[in-house]
C-alpha atoms as a PDB file:
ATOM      1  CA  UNK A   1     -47.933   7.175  11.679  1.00  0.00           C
ATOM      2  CA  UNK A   2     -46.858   8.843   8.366  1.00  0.00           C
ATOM      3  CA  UNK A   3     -47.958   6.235   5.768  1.00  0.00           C
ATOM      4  CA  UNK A   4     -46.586   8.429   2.790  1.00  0.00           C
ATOM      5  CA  UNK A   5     -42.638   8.486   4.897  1.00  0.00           C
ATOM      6  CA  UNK A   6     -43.283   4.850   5.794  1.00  0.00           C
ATOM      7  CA  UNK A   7     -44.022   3.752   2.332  1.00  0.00           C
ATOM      8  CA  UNK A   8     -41.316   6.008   0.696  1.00  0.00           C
ATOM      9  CA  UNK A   9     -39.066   3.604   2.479  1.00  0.00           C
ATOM     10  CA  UNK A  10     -40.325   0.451   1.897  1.00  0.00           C
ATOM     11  CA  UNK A  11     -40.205   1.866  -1.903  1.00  0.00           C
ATOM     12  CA  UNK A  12     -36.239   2.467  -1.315  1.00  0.00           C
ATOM     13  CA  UNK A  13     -35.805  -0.549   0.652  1.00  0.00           C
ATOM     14  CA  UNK A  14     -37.629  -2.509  -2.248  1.00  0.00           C
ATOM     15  CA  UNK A  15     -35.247  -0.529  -4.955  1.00  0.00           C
ATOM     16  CA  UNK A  16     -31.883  -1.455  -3.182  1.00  0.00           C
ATOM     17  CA  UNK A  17     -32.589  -4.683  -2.883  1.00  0.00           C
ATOM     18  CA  UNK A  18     -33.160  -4.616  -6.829  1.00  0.00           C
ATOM     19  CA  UNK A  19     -29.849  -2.777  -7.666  1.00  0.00           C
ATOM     20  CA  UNK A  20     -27.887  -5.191  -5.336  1.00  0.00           C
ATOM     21  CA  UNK A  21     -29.349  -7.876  -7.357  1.00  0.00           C
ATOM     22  CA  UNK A  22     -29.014  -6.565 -10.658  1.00  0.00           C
ATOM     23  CA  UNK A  23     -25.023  -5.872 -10.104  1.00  0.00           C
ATOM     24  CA  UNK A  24     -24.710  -9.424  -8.281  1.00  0.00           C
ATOM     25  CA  UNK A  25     -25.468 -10.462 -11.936  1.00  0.00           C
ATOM     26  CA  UNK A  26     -24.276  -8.858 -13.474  1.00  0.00           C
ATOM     27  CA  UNK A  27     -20.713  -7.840 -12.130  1.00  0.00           C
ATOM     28  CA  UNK A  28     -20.848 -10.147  -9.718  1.00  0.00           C
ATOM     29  CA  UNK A  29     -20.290  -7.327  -7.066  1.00  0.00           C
ATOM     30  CA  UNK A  30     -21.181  -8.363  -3.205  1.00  0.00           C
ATOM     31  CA  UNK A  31     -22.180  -6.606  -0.772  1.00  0.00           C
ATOM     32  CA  UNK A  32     -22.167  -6.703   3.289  1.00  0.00           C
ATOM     33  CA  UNK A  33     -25.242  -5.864   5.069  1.00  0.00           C
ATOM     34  CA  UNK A  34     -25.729  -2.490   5.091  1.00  0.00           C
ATOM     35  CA  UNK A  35     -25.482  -0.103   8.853  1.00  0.00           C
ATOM     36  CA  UNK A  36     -29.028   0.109  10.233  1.00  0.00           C
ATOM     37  CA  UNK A  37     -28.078   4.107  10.920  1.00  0.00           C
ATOM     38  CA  UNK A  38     -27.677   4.270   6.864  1.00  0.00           C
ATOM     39  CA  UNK A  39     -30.320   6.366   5.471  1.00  0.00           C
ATOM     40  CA  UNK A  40     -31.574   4.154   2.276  1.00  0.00           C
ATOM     41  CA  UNK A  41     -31.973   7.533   0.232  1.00  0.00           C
ATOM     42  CA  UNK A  42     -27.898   8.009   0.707  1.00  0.00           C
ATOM     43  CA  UNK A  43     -27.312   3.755  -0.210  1.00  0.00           C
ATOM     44  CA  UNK A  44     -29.898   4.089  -3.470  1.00  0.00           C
ATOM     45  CA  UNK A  45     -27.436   6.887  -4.672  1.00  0.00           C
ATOM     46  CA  UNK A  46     -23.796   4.792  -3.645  1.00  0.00           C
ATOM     47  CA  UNK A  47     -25.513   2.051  -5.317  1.00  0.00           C
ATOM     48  CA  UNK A  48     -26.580   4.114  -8.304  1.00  0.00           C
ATOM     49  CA  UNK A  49     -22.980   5.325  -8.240  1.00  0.00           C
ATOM     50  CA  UNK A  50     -21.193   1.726  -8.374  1.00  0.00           C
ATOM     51  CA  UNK A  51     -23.693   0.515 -11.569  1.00  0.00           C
ATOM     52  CA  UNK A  52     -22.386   3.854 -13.573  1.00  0.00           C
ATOM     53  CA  UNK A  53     -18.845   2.641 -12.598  1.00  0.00           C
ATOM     54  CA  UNK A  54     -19.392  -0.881 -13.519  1.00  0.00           C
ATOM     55  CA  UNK A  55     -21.264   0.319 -17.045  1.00  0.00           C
ATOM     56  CA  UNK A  56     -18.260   3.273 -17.692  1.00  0.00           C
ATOM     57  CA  UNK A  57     -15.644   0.149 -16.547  1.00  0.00           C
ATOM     58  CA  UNK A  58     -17.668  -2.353 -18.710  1.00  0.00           C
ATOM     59  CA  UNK A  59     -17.184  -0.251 -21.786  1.00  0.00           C
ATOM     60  CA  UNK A  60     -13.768   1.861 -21.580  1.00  0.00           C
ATOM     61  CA  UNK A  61     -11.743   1.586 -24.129  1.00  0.00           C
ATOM     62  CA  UNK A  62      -7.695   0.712 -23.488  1.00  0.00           C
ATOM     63  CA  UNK A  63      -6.112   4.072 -24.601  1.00  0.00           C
ATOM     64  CA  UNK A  64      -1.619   5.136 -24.140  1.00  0.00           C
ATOM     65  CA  UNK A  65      -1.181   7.983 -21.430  1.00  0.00           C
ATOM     66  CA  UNK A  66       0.216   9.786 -23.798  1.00  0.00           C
ATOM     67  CA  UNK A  67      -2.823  10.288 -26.572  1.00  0.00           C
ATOM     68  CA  UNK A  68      -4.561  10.513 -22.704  1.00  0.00           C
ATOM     69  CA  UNK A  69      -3.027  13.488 -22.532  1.00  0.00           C
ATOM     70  CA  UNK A  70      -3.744  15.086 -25.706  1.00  0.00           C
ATOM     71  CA  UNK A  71      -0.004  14.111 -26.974  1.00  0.00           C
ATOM     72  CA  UNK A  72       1.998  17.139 -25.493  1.00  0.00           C
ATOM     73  CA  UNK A  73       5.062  18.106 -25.956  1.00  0.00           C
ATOM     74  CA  UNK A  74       8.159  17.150 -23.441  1.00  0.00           C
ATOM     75  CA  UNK A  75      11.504  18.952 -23.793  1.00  0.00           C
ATOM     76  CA  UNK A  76      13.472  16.392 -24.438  1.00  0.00           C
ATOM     77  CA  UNK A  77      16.284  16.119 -21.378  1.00  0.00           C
ATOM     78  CA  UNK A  78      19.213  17.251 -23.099  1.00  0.00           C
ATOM     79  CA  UNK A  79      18.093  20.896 -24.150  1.00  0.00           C
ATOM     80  CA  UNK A  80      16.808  21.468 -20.245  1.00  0.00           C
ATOM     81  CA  UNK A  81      19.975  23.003 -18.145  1.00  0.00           C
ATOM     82  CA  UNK A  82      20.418  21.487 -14.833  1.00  0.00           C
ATOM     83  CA  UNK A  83      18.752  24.915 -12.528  1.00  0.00           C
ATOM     84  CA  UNK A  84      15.136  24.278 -14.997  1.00  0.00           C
ATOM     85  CA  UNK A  85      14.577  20.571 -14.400  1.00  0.00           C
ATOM     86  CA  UNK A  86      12.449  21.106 -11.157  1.00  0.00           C
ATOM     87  CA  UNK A  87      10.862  23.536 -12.913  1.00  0.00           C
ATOM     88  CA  UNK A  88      10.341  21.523 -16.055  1.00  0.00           C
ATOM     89  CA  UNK A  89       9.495  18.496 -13.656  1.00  0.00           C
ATOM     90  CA  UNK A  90       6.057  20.881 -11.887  1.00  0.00           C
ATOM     91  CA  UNK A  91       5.019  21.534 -15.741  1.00  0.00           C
ATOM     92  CA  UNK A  92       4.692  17.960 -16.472  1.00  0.00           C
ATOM     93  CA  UNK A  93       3.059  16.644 -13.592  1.00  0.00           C
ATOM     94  CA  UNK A  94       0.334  20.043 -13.818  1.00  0.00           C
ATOM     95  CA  UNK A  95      -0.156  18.124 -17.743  1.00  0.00           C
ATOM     96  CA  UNK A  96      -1.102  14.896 -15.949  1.00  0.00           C
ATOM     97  CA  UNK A  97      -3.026  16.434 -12.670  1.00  0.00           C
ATOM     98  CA  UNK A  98      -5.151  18.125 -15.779  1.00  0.00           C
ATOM     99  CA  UNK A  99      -6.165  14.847 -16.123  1.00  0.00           C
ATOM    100  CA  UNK A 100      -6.496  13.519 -12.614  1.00  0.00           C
ATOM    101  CA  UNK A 101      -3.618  11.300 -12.933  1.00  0.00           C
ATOM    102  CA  UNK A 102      -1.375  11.299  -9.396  1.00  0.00           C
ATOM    103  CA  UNK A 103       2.538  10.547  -9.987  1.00  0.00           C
ATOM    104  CA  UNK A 104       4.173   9.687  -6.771  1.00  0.00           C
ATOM    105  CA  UNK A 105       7.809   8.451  -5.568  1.00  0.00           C
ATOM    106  CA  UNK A 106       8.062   7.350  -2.166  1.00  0.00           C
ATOM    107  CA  UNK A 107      11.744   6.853  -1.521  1.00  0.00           C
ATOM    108  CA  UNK A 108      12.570  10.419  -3.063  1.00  0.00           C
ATOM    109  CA  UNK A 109      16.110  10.836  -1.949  1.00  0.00           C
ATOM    110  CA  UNK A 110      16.841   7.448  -3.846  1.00  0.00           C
ATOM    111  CA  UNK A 111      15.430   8.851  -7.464  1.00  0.00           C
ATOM    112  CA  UNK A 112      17.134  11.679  -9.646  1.00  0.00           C
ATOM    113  CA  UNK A 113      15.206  14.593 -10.667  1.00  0.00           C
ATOM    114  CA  UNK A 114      16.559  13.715 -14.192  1.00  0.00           C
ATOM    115  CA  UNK A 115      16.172   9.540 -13.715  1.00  0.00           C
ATOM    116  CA  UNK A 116      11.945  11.390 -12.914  1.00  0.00           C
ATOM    117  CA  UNK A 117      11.633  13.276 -15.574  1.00  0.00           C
ATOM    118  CA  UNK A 118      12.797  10.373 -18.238  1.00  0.00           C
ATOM    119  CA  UNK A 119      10.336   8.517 -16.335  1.00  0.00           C
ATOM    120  CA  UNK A 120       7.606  11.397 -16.663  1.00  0.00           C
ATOM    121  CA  UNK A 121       8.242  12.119 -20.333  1.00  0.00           C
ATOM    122  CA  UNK A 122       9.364   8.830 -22.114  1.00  0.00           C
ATOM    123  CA  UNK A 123       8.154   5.685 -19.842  1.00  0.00           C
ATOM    124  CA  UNK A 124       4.934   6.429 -18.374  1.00  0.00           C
ATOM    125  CA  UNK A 125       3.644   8.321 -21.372  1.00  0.00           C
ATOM    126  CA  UNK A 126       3.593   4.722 -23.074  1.00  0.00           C
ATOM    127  CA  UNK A 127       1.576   2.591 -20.378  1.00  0.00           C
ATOM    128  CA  UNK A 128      -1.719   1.971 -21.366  1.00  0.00           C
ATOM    129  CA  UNK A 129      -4.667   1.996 -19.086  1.00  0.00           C
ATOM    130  CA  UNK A 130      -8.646   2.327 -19.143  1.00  0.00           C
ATOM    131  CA  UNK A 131      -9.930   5.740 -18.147  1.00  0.00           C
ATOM    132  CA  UNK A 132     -13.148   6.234 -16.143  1.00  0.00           C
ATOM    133  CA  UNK A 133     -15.181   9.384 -15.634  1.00  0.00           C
ATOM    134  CA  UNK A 134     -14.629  11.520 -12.582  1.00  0.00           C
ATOM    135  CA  UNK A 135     -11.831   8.632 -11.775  1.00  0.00           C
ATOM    136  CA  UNK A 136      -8.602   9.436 -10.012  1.00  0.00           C
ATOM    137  CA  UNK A 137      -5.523   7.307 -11.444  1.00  0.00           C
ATOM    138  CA  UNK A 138      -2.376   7.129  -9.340  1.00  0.00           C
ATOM    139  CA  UNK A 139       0.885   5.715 -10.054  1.00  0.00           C
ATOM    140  CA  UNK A 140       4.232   5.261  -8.272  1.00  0.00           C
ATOM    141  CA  UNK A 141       7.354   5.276  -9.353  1.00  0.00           C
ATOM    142  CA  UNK A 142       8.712   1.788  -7.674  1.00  0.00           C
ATOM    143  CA  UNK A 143       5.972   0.124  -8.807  1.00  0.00           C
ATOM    144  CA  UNK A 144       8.023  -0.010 -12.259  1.00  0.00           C
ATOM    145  CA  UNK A 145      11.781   1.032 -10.775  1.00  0.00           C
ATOM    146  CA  UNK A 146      11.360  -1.647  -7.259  1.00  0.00           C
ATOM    147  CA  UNK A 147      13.173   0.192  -4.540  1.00  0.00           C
ATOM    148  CA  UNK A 148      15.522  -2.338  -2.456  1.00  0.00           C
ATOM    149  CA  UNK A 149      15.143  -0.118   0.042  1.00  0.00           C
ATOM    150  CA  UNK A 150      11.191   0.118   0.198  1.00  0.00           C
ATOM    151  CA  UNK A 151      10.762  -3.356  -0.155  1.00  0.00           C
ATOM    152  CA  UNK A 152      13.061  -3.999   3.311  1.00  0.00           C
ATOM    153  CA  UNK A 153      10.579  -0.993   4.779  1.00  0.00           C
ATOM    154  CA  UNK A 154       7.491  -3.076   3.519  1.00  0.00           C
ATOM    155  CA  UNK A 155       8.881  -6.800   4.768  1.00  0.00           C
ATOM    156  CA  UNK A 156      10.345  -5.862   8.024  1.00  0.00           C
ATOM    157  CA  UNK A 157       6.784  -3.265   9.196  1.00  0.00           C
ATOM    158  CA  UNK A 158       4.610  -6.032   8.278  1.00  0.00           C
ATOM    159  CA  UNK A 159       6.699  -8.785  10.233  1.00  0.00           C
ATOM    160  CA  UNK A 160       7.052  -6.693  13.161  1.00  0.00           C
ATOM    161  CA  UNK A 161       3.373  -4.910  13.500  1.00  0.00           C
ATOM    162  CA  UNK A 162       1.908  -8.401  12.421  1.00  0.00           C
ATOM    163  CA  UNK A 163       3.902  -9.987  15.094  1.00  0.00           C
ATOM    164  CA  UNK A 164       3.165  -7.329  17.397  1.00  0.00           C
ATOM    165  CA  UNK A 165      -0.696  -7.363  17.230  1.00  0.00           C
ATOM    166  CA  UNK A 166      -0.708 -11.261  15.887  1.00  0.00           C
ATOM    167  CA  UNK A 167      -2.277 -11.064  12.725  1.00  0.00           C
ATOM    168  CA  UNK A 168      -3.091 -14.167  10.721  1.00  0.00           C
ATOM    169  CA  UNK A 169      -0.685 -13.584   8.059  1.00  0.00           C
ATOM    170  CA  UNK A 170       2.174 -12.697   9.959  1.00  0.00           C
ATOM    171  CA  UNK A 171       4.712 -14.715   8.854  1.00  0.00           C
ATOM    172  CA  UNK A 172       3.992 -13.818   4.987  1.00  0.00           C
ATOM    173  CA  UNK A 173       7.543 -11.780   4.655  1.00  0.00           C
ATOM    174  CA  UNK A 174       9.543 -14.442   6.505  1.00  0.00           C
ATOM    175  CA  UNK A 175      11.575 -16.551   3.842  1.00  0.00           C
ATOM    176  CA  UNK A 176      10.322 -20.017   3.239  1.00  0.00           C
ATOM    177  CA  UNK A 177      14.049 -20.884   3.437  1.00  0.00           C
ATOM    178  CA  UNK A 178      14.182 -24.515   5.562  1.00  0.00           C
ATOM    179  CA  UNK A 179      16.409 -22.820   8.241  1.00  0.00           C
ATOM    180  CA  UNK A 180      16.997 -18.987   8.879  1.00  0.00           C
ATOM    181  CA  UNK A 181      19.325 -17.392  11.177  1.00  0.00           C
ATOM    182  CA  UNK A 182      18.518 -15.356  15.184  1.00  0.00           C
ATOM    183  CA  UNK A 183      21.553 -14.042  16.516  1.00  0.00           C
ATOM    184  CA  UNK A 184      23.537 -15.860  14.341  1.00  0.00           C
ATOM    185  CA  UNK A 185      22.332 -19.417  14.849  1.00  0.00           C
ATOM    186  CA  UNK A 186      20.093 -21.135  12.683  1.00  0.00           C
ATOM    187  CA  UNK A 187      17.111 -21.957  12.976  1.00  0.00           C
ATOM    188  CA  UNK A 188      14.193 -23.856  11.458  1.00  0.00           C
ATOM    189  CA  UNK A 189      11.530 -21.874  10.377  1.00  0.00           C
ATOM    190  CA  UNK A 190       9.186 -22.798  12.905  1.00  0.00           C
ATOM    191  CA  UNK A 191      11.510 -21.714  15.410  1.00  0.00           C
ATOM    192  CA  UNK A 192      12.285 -18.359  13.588  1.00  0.00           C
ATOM    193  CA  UNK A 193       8.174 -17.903  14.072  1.00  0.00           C
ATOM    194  CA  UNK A 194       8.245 -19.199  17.614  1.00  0.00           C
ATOM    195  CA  UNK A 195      10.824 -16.670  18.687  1.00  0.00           C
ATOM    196  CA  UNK A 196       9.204 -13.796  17.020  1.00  0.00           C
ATOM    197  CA  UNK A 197       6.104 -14.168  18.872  1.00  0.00           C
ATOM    198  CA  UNK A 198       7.631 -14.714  22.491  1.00  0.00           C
ATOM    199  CA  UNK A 199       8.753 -11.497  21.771  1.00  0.00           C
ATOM    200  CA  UNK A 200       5.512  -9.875  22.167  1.00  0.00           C
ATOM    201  CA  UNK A 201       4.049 -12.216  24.346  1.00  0.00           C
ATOM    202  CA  UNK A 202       3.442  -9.837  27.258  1.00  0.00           C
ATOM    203  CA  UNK A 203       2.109  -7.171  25.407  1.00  0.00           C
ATOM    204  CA  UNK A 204      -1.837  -6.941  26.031  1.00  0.00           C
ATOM    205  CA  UNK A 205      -2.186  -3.682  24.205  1.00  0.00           C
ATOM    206  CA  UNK A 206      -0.052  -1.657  22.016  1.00  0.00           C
ATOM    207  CA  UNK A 207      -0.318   2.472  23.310  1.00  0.00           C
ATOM    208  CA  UNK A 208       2.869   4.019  21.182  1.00  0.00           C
ATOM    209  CA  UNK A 209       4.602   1.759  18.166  1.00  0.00           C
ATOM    210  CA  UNK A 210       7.253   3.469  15.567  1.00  0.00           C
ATOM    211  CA  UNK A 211      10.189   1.969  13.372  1.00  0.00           C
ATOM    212  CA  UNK A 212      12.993   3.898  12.834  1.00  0.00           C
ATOM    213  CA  UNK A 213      15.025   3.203   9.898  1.00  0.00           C
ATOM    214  CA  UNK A 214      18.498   3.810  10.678  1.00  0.00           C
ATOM    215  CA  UNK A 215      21.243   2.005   8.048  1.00  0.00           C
ATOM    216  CA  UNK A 216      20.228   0.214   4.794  1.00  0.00           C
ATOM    217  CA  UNK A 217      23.324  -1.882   3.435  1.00  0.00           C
ATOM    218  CA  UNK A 218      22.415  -3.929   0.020  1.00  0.00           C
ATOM    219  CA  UNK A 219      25.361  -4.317  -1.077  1.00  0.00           C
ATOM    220  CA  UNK A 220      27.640  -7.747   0.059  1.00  0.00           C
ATOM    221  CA  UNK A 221      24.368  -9.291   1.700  1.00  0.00           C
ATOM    222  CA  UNK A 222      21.086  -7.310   2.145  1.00  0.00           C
ATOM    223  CA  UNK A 223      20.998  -5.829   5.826  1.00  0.00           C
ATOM    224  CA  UNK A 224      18.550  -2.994   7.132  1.00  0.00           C
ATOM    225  CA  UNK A 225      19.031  -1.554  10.776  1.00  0.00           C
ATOM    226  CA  UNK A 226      15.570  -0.591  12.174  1.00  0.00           C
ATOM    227  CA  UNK A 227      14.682   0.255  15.673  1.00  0.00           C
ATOM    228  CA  UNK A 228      11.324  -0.602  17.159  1.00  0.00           C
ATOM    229  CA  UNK A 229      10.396   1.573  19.764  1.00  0.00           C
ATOM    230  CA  UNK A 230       7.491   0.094  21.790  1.00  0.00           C
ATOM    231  CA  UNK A 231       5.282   1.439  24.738  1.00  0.00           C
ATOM    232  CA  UNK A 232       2.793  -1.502  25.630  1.00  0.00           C
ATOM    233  CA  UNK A 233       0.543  -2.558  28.765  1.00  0.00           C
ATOM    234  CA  UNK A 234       1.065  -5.739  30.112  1.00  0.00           C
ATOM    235  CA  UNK A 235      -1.547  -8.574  30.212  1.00  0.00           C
ATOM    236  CA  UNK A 236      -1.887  -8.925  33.631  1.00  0.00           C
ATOM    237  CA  UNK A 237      -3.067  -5.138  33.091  1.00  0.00           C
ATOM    238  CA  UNK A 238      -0.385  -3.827  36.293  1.00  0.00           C
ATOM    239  CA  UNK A 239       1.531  -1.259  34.013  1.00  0.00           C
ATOM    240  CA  UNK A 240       3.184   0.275  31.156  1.00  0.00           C
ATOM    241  CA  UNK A 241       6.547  -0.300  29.862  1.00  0.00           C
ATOM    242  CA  UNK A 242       8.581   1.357  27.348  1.00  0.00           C
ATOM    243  CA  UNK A 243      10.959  -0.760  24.951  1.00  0.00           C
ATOM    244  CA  UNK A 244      12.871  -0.217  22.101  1.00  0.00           C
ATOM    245  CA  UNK A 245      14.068  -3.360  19.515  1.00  0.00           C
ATOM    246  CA  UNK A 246      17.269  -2.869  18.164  1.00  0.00           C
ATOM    247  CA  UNK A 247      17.311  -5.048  15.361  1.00  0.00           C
ATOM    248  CA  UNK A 248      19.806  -5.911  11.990  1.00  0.00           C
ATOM    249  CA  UNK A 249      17.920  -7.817   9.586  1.00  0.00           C
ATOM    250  CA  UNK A 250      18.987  -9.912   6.632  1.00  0.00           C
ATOM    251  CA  UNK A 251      17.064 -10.256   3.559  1.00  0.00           C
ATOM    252  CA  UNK A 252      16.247 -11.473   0.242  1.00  0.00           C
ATOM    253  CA  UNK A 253      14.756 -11.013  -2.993  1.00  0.00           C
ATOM    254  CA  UNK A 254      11.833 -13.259  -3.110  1.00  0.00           C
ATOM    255  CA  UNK A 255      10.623 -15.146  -6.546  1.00  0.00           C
ATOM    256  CA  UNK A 256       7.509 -13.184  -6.142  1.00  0.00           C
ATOM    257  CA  UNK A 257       8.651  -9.670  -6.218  1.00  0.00           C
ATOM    258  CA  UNK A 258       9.943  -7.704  -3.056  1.00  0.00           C
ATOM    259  CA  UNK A 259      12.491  -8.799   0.053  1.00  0.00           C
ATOM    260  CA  UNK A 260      11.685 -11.622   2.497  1.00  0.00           C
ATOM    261  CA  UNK A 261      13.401 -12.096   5.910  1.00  0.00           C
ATOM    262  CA  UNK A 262      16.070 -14.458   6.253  1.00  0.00           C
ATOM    263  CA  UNK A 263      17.302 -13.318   9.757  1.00  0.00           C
ATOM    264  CA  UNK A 264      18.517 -11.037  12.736  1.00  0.00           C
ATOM    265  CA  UNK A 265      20.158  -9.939  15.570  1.00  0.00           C
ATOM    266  CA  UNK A 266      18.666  -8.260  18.481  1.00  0.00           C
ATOM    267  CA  UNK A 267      19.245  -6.024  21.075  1.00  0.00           C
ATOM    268  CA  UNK A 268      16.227  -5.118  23.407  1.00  0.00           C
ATOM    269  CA  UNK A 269      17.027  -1.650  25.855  1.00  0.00           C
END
């Protein structure tokens, strides 16, 4: 035996053990037990890594993106012509990717390139936020313009795929309205759940799953056409079958922030 390797570890071993305890607390971090196949050399340096986070976090100082950036100058909107503003748009975001901040807008076709570059150059500039060494910072653009039509995406996927593979929480998007509406009867909640999961019932394993987005309508009463399209083995294990959804859902804005599901009609093919 190699006393010098084997004590090396228990050295480690003893030092991790130390570390975990010192940032239980003092951050109160936890931690699950760590992978046998972990080398404790590479877990002394993540957990060297997470106490200089927690000291940087411990002592950053609240600063505006825009001193952040060194307080650059934006062209203001009205002197850029129309052909520039994509151009104008690239130089901006290079400014904050100089600084390892990430600008993002998921439902692009819904935003302006000039509504983005007010955004860019007079809103975010303002926010304040915390900056930490070697630390990425992302934002998005719905998170402070909410997108109708992202927050039908987000409701309706999590229903369906939480529905589909029966997570706990998969019910969270449905409205806690007393009665809701399937096929244009209503229905008490419970039911609205019931029927939801008798869809799936037969499915042992999902092999293909996609949701196509096909007609967004938020204007007399919020309605979103999505297709599920669904290849599944049974539970009795005897085949595959291939089904596609065909749903119109109704929605609405919840207290909390985002769209819950009131309703739907279905088509199965």
């Amino acid at each position: 035996m190699d006393y010098s390797e084997d004590a090396e570890k228990f050295f480690l071993n003893e030092q991790n053990k130390k570390k975990k305890k010192e940032l239980k607390e003092k951050y109160d971090a936890d931690f699950y037990k760590a992978d046998d196949a972990l080398p404790l050399e590479i877990e002394n340096r993540f957990l060297d890594s997470v106490m200089s986070f927690e000291e940087e976090w411990e002592n950053a100082e609240e600063i505006e993106i825009y001193e952040y950036l060194d307080k650059p100058k934006f062209e203001n909107i009205e002197n850029i012509i129309e052909v520039d503003l994509p151009f104008e748009i690239d130089r901006v975001l290079d400014i904050y990717h100089r600084k390892n901040i990430n600008i993002d807008v998921i439902e692009e076709e819904d935003v302006t390139e000039k509504d983005f570059y007010k955004f860019l150059t007079e809103e975010l500039p303002k926010q304040k936020f915390y900056p930490i060494t070697g630390m990425t910072t992302n934002y998005i653009y719905e998170e402070f313009h909410p997108s109708d039509k992202l927050d039908s995406k987000d409701a309706i996927e999590d229903v369906l795929y939480g529905f589909l593979n029966n997570y706990e929480y998969k019910d969270l998007y449905i409205s806690k309205e007393k009665t809701l509406n399937v096929n244009g009867k209503e229905v008490e909640r419970k039911e609205f759940i019931k029927g939801l999961s008798a869809l799936f019932e037969d499915v042992e394993k999902a092999i293909e799953r996609k949701i196509e987005f096909k007609k967004f309508n938020f204007e007399d009463k919020n309605e979103v056409e999505a297709d599920l399209i669904l290849r599944y083995k049974t539970k009795d294990g005897s085949k595959e079958i291939d089904k596609i959804f065909k749903f119109v859902f109704e929605l609405i804005h919840s207290e909390y922030g985002g769209m819950t599901i009131t309703g739907y009609e279905l088509k199965m093919l």
